[in-house]
N, C-alpha and C. Protein backbone atom coordinates (compact mmCIF):
# COMPACT_ATOMS: atom_id res chain seq x y z
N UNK A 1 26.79 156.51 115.90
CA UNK A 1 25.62 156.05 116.62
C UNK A 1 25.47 154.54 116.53
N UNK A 2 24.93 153.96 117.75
CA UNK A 2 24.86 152.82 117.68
C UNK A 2 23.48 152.48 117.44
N UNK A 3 23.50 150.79 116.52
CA UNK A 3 21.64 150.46 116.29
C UNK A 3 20.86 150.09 117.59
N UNK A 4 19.56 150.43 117.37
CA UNK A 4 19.31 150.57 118.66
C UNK A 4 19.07 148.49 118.91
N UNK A 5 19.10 148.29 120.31
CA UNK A 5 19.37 147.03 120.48
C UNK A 5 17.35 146.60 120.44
N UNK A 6 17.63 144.84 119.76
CA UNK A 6 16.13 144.64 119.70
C UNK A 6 15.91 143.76 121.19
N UNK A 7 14.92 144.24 121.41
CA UNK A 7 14.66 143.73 122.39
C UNK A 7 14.44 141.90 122.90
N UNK A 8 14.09 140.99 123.78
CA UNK A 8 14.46 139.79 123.74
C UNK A 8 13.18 139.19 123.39
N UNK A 9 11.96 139.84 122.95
CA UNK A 9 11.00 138.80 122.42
C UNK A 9 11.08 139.00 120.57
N UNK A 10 11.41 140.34 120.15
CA UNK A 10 12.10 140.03 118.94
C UNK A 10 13.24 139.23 118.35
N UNK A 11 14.26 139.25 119.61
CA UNK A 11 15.22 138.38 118.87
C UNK A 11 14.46 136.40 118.92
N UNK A 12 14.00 136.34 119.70
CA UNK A 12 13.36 135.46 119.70
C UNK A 12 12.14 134.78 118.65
N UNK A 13 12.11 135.81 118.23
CA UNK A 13 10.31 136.00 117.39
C UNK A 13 11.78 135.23 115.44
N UNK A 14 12.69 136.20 115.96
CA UNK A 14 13.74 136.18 114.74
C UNK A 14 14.24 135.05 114.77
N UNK A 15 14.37 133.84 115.79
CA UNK A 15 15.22 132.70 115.92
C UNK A 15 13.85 131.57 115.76
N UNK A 16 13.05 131.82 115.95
CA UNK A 16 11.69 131.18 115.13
C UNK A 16 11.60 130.78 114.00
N UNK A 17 11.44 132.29 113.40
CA UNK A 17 11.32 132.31 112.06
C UNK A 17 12.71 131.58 111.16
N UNK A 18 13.46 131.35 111.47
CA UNK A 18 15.15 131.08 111.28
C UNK A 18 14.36 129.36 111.08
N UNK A 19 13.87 129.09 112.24
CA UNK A 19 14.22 127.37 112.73
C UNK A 19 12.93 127.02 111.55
N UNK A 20 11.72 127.72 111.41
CA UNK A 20 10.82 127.65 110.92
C UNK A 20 10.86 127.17 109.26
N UNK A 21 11.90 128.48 108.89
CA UNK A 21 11.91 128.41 107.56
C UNK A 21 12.98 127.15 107.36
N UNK A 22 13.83 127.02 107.78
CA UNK A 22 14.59 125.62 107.96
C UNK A 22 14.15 124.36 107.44
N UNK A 23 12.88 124.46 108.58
CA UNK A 23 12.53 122.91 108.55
C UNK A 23 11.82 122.70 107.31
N UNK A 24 11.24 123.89 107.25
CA UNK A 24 9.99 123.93 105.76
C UNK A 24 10.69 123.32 104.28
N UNK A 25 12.02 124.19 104.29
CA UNK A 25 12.79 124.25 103.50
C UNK A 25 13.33 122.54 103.08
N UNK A 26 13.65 121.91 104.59
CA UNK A 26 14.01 120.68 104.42
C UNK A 26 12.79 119.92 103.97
N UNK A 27 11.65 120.01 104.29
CA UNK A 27 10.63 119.37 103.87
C UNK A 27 10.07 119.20 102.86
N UNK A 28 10.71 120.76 101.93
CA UNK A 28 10.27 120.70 100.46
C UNK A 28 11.18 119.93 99.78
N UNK A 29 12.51 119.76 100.56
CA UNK A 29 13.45 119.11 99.67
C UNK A 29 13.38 117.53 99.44
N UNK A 30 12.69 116.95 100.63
CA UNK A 30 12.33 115.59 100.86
C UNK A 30 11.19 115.16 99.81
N UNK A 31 10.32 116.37 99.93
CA UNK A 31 8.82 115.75 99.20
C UNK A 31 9.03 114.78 97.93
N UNK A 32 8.54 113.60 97.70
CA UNK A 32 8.53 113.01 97.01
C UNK A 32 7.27 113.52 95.99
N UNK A 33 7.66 113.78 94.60
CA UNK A 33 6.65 113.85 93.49
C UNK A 33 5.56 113.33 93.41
N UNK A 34 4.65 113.83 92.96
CA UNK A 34 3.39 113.35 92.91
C UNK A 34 2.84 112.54 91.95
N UNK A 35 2.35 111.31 92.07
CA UNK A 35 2.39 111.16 90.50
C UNK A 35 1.18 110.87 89.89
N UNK A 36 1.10 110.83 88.38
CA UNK A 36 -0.22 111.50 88.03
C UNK A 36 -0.99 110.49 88.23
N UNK A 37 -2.47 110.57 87.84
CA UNK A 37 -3.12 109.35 88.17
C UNK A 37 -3.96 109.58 86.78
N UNK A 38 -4.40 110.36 86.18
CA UNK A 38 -4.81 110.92 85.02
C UNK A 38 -4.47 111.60 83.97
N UNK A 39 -4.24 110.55 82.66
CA UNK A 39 -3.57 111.27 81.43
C UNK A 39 -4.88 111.81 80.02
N UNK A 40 -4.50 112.66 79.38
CA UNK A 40 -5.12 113.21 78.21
C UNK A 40 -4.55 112.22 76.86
N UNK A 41 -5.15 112.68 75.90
CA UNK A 41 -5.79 111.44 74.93
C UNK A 41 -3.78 111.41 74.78
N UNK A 42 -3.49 112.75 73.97
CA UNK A 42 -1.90 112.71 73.41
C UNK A 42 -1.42 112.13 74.19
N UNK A 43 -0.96 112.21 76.09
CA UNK A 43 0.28 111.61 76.52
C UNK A 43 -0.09 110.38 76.28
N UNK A 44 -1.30 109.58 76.07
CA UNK A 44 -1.24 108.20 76.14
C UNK A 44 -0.82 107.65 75.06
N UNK A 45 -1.22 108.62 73.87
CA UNK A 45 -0.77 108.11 72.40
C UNK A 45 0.25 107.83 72.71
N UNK A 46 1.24 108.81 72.88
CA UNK A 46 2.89 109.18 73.07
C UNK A 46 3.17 107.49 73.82
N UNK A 47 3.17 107.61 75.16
CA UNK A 47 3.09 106.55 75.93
C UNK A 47 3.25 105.35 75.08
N UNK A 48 2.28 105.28 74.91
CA UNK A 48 2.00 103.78 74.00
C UNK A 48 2.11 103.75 72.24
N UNK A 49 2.94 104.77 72.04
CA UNK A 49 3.25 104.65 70.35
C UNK A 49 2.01 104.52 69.71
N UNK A 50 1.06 105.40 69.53
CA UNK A 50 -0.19 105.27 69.04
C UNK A 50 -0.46 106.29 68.40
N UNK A 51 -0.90 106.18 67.18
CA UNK A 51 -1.48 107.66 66.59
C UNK A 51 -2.86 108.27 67.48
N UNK A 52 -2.98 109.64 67.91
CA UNK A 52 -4.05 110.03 68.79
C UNK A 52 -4.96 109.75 68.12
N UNK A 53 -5.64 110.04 66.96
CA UNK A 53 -6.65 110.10 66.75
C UNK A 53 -7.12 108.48 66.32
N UNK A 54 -6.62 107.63 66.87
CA UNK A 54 -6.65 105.94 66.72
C UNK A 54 -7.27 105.67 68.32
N UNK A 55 -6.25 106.76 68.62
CA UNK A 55 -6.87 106.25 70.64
C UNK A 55 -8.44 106.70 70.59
N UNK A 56 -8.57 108.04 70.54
CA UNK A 56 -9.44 108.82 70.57
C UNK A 56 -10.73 108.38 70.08
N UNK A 57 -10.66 107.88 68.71
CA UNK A 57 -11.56 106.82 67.98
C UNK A 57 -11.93 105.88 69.10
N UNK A 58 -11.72 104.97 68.92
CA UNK A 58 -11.61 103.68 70.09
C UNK A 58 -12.35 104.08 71.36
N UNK A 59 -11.62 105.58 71.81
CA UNK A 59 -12.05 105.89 73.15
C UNK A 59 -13.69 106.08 73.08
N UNK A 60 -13.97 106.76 72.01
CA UNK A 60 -15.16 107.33 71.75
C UNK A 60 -16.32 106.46 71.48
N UNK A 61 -15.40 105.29 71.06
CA UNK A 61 -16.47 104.12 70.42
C UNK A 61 -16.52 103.19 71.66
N UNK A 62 -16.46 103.25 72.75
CA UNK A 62 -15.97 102.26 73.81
C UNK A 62 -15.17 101.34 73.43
N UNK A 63 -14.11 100.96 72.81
CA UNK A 63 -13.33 100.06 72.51
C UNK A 63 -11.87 100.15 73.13
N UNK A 64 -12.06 100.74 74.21
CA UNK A 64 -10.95 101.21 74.87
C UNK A 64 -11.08 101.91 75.78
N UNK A 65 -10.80 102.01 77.65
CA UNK A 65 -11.56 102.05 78.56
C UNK A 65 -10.79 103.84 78.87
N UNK A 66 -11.86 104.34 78.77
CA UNK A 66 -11.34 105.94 79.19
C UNK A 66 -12.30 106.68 80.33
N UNK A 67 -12.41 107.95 80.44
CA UNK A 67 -13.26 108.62 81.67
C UNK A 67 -13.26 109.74 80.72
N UNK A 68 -14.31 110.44 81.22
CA UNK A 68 -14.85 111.58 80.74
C UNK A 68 -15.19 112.77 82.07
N UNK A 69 -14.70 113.98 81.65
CA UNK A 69 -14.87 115.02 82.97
C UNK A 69 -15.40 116.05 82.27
N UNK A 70 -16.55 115.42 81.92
CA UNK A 70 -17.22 116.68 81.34
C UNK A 70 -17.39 116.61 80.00
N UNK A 71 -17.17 117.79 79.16
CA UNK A 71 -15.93 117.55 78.25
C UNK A 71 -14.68 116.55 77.34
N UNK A 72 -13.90 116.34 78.82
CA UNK A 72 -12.35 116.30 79.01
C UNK A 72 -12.38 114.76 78.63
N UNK A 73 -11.70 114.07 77.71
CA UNK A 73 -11.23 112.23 77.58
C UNK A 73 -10.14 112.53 78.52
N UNK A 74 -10.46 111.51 79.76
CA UNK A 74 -9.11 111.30 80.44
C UNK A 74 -8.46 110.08 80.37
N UNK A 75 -7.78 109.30 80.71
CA UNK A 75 -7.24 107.54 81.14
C UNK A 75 -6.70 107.56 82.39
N UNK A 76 -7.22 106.80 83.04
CA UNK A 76 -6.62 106.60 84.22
C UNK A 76 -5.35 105.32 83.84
N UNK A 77 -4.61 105.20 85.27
CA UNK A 77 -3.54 104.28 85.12
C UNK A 77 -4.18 102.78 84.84
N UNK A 78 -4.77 102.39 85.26
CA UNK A 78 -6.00 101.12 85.21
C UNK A 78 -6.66 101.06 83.58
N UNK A 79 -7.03 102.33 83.09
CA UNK A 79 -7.26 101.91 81.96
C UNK A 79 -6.14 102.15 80.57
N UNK A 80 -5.09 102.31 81.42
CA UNK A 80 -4.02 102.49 80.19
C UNK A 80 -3.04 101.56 80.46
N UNK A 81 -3.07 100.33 81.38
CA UNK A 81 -2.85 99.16 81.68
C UNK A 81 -3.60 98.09 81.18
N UNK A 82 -5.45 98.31 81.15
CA UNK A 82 -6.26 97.72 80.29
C UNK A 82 -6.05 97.96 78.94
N UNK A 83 -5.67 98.81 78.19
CA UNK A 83 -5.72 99.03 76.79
C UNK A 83 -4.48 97.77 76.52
N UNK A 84 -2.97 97.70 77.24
CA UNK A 84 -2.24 97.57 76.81
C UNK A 84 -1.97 96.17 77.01
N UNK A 85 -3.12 95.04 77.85
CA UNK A 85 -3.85 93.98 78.26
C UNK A 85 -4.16 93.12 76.70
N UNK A 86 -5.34 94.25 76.71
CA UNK A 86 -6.41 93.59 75.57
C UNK A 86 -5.68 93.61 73.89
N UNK A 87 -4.39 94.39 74.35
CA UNK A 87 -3.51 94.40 72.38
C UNK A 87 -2.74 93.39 72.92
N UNK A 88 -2.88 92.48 73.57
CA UNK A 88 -1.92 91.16 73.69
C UNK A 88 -2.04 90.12 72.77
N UNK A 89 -0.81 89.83 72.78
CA UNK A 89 -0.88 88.52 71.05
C UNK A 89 -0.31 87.38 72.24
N UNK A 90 -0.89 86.28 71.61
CA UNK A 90 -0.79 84.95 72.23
C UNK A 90 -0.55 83.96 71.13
N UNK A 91 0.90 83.39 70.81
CA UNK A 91 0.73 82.38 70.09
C UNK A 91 0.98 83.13 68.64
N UNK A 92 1.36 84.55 68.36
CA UNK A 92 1.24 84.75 67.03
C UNK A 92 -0.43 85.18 66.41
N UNK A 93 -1.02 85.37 67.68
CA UNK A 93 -2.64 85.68 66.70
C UNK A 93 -3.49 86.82 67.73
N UNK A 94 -3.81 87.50 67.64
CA UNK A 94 -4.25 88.47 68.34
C UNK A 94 -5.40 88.42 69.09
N UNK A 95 -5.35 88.98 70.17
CA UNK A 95 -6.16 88.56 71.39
C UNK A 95 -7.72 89.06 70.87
N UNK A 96 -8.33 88.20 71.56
CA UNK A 96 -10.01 87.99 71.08
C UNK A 96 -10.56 88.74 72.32
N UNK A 97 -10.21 89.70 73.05
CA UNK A 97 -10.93 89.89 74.18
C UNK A 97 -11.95 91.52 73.91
């Protein structure tokens, strides 16, 4: 017995889905990463060779520019660029800022 033949808006419906998943496919392959914009207390330690609970201190005391979500100590990129600003040595003597 032969399969029965599909008719021409299925094969069509099938050459869709074909071109469809294709392009999607190529599109996931292109996507460029996302990148973060908000870190937790550890990756910044890590980041910046810091014991956490030194950041965390600091963070808590305002002596070091962080965000809060609630809860949550975050750093944005801006303030983990500011932290790494204000530990600047000039001259051998540590920054007064």
């Amino acid at each position: 017995m032969r399969e029965p033949t599909k008719n021409p808006f299925d094969l069509l419906l099938d050459a869709v889905r074909q071109v469809v998943q294709e392009e999607v496919t190529k599109a996931l392959d292109k996507k460029k990463p996302v990148q973060r914009r908000l870190y937790k207390t550890g990756e910044v330690s890590a980041m910046l060779n810091l014991p956490e609970s030194w950041l965390a201190t600091k963070a808590r005391n305002g002596e070091v520019p962080s965000r809060m979500f609630g809860k949550y100590r975050v750093f944005s990129e801006e303030d983990i660029q500011a932290i790494i600003e204000r530990a600047a040595v000039k001259n051998g003597t540590e920054s007064q800022k």
